[in-house]
Protein backbone atom coordinates (compact mmCIF):
# COMPACT_ATOMS: atom_id res chain seq x y z
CA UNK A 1 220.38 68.30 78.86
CA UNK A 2 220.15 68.06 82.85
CA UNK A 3 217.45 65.45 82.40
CA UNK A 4 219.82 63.00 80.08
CA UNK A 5 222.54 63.56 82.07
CA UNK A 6 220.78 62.40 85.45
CA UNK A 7 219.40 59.32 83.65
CA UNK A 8 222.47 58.35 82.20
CA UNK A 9 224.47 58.84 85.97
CA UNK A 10 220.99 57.38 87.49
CA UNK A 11 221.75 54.07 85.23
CA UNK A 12 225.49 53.98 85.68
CA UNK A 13 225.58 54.80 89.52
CA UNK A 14 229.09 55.20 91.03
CA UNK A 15 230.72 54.96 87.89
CA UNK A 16 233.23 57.52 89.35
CA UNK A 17 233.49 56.09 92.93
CA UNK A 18 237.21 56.92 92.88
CA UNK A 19 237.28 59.87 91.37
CA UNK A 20 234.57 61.50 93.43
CA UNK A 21 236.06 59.62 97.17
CA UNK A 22 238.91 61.54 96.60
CA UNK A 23 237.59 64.97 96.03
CA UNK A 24 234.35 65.74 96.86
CA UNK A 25 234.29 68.53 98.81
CA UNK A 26 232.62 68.21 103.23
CA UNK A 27 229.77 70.47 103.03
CA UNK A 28 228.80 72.30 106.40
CA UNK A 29 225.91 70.50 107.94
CA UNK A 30 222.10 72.75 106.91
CA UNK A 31 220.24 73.96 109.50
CA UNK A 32 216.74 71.87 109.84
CA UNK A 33 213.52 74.07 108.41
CA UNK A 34 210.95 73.39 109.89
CA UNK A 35 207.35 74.01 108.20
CA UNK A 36 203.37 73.75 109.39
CA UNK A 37 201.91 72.18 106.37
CA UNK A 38 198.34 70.26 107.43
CA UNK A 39 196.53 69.88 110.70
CA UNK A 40 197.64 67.45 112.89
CA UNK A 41 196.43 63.53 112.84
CA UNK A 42 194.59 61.76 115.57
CA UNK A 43 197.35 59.29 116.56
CA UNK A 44 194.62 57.27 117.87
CA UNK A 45 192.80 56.58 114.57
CA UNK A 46 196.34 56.87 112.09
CA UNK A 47 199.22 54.65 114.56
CA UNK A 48 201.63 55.76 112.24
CA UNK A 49 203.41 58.74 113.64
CA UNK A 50 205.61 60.14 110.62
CA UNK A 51 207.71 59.18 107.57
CA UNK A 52 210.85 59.50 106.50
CA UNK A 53 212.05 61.11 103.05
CA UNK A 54 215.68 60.38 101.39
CA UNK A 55 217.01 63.03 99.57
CA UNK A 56 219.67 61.54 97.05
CA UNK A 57 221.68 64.53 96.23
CA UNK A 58 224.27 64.78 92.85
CA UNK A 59 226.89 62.16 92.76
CA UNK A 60 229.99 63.88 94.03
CA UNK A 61 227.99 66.61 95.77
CA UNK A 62 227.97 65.27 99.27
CA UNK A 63 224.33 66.67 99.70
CA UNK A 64 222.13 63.25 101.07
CA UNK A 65 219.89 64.71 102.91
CA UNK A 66 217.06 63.74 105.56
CA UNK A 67 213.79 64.90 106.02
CA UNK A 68 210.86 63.89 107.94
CA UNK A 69 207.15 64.56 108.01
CA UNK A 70 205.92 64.69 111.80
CA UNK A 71 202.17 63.64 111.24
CA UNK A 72 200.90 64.14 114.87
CA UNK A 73 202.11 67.81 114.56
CA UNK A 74 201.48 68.72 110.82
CA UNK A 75 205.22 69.58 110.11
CA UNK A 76 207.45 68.86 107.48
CA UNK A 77 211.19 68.80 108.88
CA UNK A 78 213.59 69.26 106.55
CA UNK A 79 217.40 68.33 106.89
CA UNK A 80 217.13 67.02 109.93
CA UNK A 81 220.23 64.90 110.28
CA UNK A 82 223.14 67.82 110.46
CA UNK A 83 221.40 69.57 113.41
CA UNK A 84 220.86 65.82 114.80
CA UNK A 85 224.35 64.30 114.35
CA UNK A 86 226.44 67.73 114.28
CA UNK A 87 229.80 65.43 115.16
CA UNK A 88 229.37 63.74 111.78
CA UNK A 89 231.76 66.19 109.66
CA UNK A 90 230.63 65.02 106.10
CA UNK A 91 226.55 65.11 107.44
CA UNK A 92 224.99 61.85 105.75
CA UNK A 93 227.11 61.44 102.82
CA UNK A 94 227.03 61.03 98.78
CA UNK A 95 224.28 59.39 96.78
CA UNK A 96 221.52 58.87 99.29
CA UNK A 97 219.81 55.64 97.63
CA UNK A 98 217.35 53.76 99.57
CA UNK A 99 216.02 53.53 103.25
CA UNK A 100 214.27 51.39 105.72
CA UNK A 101 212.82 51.35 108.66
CA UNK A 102 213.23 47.61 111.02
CA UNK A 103 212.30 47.73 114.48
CA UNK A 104 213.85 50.62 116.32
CA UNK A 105 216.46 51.23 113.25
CA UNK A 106 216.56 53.55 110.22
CA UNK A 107 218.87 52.07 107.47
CA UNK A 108 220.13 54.86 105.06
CA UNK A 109 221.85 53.74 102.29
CA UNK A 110 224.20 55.79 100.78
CA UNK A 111 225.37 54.76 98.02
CA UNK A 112 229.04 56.43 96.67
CA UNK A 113 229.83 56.89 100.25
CA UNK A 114 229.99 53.05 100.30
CA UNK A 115 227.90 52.60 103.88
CA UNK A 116 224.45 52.21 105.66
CA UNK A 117 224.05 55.14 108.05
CA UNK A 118 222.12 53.11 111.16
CA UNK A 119 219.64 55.86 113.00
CA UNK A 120 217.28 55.48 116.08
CA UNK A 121 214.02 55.31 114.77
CA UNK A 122 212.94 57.61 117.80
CA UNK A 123 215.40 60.25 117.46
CA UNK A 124 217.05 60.35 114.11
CA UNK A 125 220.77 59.88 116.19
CA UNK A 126 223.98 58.01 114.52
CA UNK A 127 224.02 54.94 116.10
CA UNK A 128 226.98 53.29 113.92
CA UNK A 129 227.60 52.77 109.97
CA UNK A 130 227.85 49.44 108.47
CA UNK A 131 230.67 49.81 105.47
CA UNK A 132 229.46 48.46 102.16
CA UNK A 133 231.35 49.19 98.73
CA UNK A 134 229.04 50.75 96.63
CA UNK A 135 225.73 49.87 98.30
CA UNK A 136 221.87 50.11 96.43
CA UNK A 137 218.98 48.60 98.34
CA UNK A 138 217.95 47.42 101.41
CA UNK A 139 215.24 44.84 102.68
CA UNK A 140 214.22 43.12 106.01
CA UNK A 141 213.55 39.52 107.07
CA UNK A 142 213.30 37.83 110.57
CA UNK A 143 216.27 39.97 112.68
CA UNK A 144 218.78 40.53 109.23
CA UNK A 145 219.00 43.29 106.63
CA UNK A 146 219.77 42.85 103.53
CA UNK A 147 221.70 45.16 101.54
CA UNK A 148 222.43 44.74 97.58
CA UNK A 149 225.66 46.03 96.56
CA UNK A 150 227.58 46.89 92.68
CA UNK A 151 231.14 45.40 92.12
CA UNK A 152 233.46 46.18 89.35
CA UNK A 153 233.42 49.82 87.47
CA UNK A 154 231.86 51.02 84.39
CA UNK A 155 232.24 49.56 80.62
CA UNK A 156 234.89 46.91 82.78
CA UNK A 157 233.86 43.56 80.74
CA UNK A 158 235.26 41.74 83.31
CA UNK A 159 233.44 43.45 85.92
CA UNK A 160 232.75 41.07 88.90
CA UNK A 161 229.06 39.81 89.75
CA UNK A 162 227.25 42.00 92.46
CA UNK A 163 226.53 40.84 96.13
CA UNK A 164 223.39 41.37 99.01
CA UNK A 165 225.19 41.64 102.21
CA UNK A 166 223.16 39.89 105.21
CA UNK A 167 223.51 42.32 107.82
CA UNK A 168 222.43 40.89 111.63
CA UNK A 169 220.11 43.80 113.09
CA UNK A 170 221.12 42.91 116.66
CA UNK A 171 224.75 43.46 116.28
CA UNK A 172 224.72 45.29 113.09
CA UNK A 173 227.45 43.31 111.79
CA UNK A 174 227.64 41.80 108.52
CA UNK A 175 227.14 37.94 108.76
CA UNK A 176 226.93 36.58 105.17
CA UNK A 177 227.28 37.46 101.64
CA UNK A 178 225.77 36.07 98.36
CA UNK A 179 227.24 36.66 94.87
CA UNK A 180 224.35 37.72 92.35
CA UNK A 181 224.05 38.71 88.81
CA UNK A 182 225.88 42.18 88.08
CA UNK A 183 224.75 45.53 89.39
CA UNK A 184 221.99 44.38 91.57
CA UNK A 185 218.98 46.76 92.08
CA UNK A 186 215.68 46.44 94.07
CA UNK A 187 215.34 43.47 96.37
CA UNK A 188 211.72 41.24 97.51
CA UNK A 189 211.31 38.81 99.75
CA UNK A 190 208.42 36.03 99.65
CA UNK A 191 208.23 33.53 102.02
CA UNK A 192 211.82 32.14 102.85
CA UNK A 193 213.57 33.69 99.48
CA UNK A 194 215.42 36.76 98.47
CA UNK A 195 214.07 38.05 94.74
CA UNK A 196 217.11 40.44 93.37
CA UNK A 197 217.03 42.38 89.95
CA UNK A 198 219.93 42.20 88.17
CA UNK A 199 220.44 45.46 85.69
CA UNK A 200 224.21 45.01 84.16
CA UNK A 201 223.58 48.67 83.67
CA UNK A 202 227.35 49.27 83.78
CA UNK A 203 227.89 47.58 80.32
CA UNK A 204 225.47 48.64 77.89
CA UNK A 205 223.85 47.13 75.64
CA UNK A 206 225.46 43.68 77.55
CA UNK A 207 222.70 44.15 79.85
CA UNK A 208 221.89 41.43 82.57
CA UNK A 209 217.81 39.89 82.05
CA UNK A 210 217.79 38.07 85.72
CA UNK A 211 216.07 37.35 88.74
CA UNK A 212 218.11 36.18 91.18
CA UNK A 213 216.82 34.07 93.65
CA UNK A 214 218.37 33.07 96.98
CA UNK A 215 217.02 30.61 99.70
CA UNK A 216 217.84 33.24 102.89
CA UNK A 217 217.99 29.77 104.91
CA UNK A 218 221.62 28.58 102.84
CA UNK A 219 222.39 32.12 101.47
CA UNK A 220 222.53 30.44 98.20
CA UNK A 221 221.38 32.03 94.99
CA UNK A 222 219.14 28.38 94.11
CA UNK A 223 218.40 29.72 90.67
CA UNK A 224 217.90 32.85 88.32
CA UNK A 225 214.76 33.69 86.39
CA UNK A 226 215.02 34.88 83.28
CA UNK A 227 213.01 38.05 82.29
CA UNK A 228 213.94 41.14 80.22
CA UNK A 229 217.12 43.43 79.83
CA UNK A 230 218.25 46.10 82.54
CA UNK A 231 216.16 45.40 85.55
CA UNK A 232 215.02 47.53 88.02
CA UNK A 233 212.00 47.95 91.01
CA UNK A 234 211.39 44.55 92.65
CA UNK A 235 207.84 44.57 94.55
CA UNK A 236 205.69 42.28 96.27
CA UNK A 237 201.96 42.17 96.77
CA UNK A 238 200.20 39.49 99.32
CA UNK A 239 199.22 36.88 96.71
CA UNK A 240 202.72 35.81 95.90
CA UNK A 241 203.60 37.48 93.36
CA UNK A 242 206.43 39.99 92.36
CA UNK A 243 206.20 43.02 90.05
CA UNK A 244 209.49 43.63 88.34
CA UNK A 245 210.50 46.51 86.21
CA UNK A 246 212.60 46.39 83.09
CA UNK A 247 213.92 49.69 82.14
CA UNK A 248 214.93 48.50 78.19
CA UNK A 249 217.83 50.24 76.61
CA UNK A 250 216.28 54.14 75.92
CA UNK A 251 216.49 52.83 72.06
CA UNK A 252 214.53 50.15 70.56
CA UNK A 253 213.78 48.09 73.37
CA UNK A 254 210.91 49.37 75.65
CA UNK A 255 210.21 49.47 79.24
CA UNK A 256 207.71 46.69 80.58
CA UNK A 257 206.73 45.47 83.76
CA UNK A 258 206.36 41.69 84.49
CA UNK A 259 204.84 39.22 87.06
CA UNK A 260 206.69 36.61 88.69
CA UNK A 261 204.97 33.81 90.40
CA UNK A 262 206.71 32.95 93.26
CA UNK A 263 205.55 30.04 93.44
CA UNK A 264 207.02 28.67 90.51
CA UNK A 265 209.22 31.23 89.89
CA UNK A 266 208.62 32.00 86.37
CA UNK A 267 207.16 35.09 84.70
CA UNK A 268 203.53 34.59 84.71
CA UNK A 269 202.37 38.00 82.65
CA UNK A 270 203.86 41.23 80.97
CA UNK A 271 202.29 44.70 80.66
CA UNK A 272 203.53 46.54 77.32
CA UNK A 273 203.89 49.83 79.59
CA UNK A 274 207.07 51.39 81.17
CA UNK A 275 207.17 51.67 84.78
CA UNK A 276 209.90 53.95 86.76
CA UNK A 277 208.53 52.87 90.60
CA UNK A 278 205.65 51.81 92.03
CA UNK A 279 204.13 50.89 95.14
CA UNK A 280 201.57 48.26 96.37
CA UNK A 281 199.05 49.04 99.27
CA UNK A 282 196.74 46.59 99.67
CA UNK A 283 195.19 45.11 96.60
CA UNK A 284 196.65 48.47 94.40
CA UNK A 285 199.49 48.74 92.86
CA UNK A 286 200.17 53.01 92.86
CA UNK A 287 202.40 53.50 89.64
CA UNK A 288 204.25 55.90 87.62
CA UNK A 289 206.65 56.16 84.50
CA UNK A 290 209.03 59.13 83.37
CA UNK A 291 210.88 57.60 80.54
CA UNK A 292 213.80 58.60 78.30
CA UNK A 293 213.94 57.75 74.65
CA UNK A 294 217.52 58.58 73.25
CA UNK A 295 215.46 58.77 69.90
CA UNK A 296 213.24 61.50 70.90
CA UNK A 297 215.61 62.93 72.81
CA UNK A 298 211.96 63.27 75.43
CA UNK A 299 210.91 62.47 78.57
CA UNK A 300 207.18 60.47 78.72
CA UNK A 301 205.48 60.82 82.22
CA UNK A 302 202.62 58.69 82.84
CA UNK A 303 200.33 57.94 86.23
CA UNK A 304 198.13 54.81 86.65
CA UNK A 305 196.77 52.20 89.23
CA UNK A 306 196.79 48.23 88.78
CA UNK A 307 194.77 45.90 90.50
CA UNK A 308 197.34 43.14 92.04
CA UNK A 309 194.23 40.94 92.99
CA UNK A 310 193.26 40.32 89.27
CA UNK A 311 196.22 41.96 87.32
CA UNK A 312 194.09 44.16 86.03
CA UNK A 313 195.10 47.84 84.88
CA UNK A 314 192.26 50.57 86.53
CA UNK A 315 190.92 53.23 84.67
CA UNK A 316 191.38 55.92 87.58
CA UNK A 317 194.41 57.69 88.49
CA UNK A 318 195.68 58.94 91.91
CA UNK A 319 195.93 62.68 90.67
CA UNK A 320 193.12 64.14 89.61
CA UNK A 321 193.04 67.52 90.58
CA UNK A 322 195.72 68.57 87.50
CA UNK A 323 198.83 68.79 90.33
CA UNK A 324 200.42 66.01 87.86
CA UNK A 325 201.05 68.99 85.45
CA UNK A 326 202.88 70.89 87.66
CA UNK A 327 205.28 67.74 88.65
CA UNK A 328 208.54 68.31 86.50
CA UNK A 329 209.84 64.40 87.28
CA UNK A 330 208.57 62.08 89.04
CA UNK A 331 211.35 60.48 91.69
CA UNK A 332 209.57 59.24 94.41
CA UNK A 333 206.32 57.59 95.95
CA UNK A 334 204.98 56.53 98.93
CA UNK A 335 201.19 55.22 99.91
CA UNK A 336 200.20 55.84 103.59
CA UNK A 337 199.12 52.24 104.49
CA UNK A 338 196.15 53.83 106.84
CA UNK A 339 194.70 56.77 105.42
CA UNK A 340 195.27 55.89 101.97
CA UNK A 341 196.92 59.48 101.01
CA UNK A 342 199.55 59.33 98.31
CA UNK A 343 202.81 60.99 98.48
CA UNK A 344 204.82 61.82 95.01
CA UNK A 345 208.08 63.43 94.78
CA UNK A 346 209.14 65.85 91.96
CA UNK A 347 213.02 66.44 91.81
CA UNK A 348 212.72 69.11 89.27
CA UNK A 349 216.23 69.84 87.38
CA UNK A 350 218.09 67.49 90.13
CA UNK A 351 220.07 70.39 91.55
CA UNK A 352 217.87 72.69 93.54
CA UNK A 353 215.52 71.87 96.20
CA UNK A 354 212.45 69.48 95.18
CA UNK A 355 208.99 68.93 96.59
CA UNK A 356 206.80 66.19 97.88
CA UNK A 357 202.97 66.14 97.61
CA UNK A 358 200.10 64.91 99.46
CA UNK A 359 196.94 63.65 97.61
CA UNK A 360 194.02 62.47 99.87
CA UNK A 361 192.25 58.93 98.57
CA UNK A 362 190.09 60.69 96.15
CA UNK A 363 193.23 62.08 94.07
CA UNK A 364 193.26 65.93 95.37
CA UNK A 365 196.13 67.76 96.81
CA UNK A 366 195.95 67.75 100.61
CA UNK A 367 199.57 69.74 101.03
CA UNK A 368 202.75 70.04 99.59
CA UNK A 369 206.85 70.91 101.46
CA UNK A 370 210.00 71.70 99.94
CA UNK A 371 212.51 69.37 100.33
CA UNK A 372 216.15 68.88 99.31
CA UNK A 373 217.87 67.88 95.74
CA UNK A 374 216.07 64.87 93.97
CA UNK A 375 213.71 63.55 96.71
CA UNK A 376 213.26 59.72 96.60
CA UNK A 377 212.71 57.36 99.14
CA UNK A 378 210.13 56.81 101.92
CA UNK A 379 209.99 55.02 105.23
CA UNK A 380 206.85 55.25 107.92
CA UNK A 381 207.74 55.51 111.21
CA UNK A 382 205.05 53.99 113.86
């Protein structure tokens, strides 16, 4: 039953903002572990230095954590923000959801703690938090961040229309806001405009079946492109194209995935296959999909590769030394830009500690770390 619950607070995040800001409980920062896990990397070959890994943590735990993989050394860090920041009494906060990395800056969103933690790249310090109710996703664009943000509570019918905050990465103040559809997820940008998934995910089976799409110049959402219930993982390859997720409703309707041509801004192709997250190196799109079926009462994991060039769906897979069979869920993945290697997260029963792997270009496990509770999102540092 710890899967279905996770997926159903996973689809109805901070449903219990109130509830949980008034009672959580401040946990004691953790003491960073530190752990030799591969031989070092020739900075002068790979210029990326390390990468960043969000641990989300159980809504109302207060256990976001922050670890990060030191590539020129070989070590995995783990919790490294506590020891970092040791005047910040709650440590990073509840829900950590997404995070970025824009010129000297990490962005940290955490989610039920309604803020974007803003870290020097460098040296993982606080530099300030920006204060956004009930914050999801963040993106980057010519000096702004852009942060999408839920309104409104769960099964509220007249729950408000979400927002993307502009945030100006000079002055880390926020500058502009946008009304989109409701509960805004993933966010791409392509050219001059902002490409938002809308899931309605707190009013099932009323879900939302939009892109929304703002011109960044106006802050204006221009239009919205219709495309299939509940919404999820925006992404864009270098063709101009976006790969959007629909995550159904865990009954009848499946999950698909679905191309949007930027260009015209309609949905140029559908793949009859789920997809939980991806991500797109190059001409690849690295996928996988751990679905629910409230039917089955079963989770479905699945592993494959697309090629973004033609749209085509590749026979090989990115594990193929049998590691996938040891990976309890799927949360997370990452593809090292230079060296090809892929990184997956397992969060196991979303309480205890999870792992993230390594796999070298040909599929096989190059090393694996412990991390904290349900590992999720990545961010290179160069």
């Amino acid at each position: 039953m710890k899967n279905i619950k996770h997926q159903i607070f996973y689809l109805l995040p901070a449903c219990l903002l109130l509830v949980y800001s008034s009672c959580r409980k401040d946990v004691s920062p953790i003491k960073e572990v530190v752990t030799p896990v591969t031989p070092p990397t020739d900075t002068t070959v790979d210029p990326i230095k390390g990468f960043y890994l969000l641990n989300e943590g159980n809504m109302g735990s207060n256990k976001a954590s922050l670890d990060y993989f030191d590539y020129t050394k070989g070590q995995y860090h783990k919790n490294i923000y506590g020891e970092l920041n040791p005047e910040i009494t709650k440590s990073l906060g509840d829900v950590g959801n997404d995070i970025g990395i824009y010129g000297n800056k990490v962005y940290v969103v955490i989610n039920v703690s309604n803020k974007v933690e803003v870290l020097n790249a460098k040296t993982g310090k606080r530099i300030t938090q920006v204060d956004i109710a009930n914050c999801r996703y963040v993106t980057f664009h010519n000096g702004k961040a852009y942060v999408s943000a839920y309104l409104g509570v769960v099964g509220d019918p007249k729950a408000p229309n979400g927002a993307v905050d502009e945030i100006d990465t000079t002055t880390l103040q926020i500058t502009r806001k946008v009304t989109v559809g409701r509960q805004p997820e993933e966010m791409a940008i392509v050219g001059e405009k902002l490409y938002v998934a809308n899931s309605g995910g707190y009013s099932p089976p009323n879900y939302e079946r939009t892109v929304s799409v703002i011109d960044l110049a106006s802050f204006t959402e221009i239009k919205k492109i219709d495309v299939a219930i509940n919404l999820d993982r925006v992404k864009a390859d270098k063709y101009g194209d976006i790969y959007v997720t629909s995550r159904g409703d865990y009954y009848d309707i499946p999950s698909k995935l679905f191309v949007i041509d930027t260009k015209t801004d309609a949905v140029k192709k559908e793949f009859d296959f789920g997809v939980s997250n991806l991500w797109i190196d190059d001409d690849i799109a690295y996928m996988y999909s751990y679905q629910f079926s409230y039917k089955t009462g079963k989770n479905t994991t699945t592993y494959s590769m697309l090629n973004v060039k033609d749209e085509t769906v590749l026979n090989t897979k990115f594990i193929t030394d049998g590691t996938d069979a040891l990976i309890k869920v799927p949360y997370g993945i990452a593809v090292n830009p230079v060296t090809k290697e892929v990184l997956v997260t397992d969060a196991k029963d979303y309480v205890t500690p999870g792992v993230v792997y390594d796999f070298d270009p040909s599929g096989k496990k190059k090393w694996q770390a412990i991390t904290g509770d349900i590992p999720g999102h990545f961010a290179f540092a160069y």
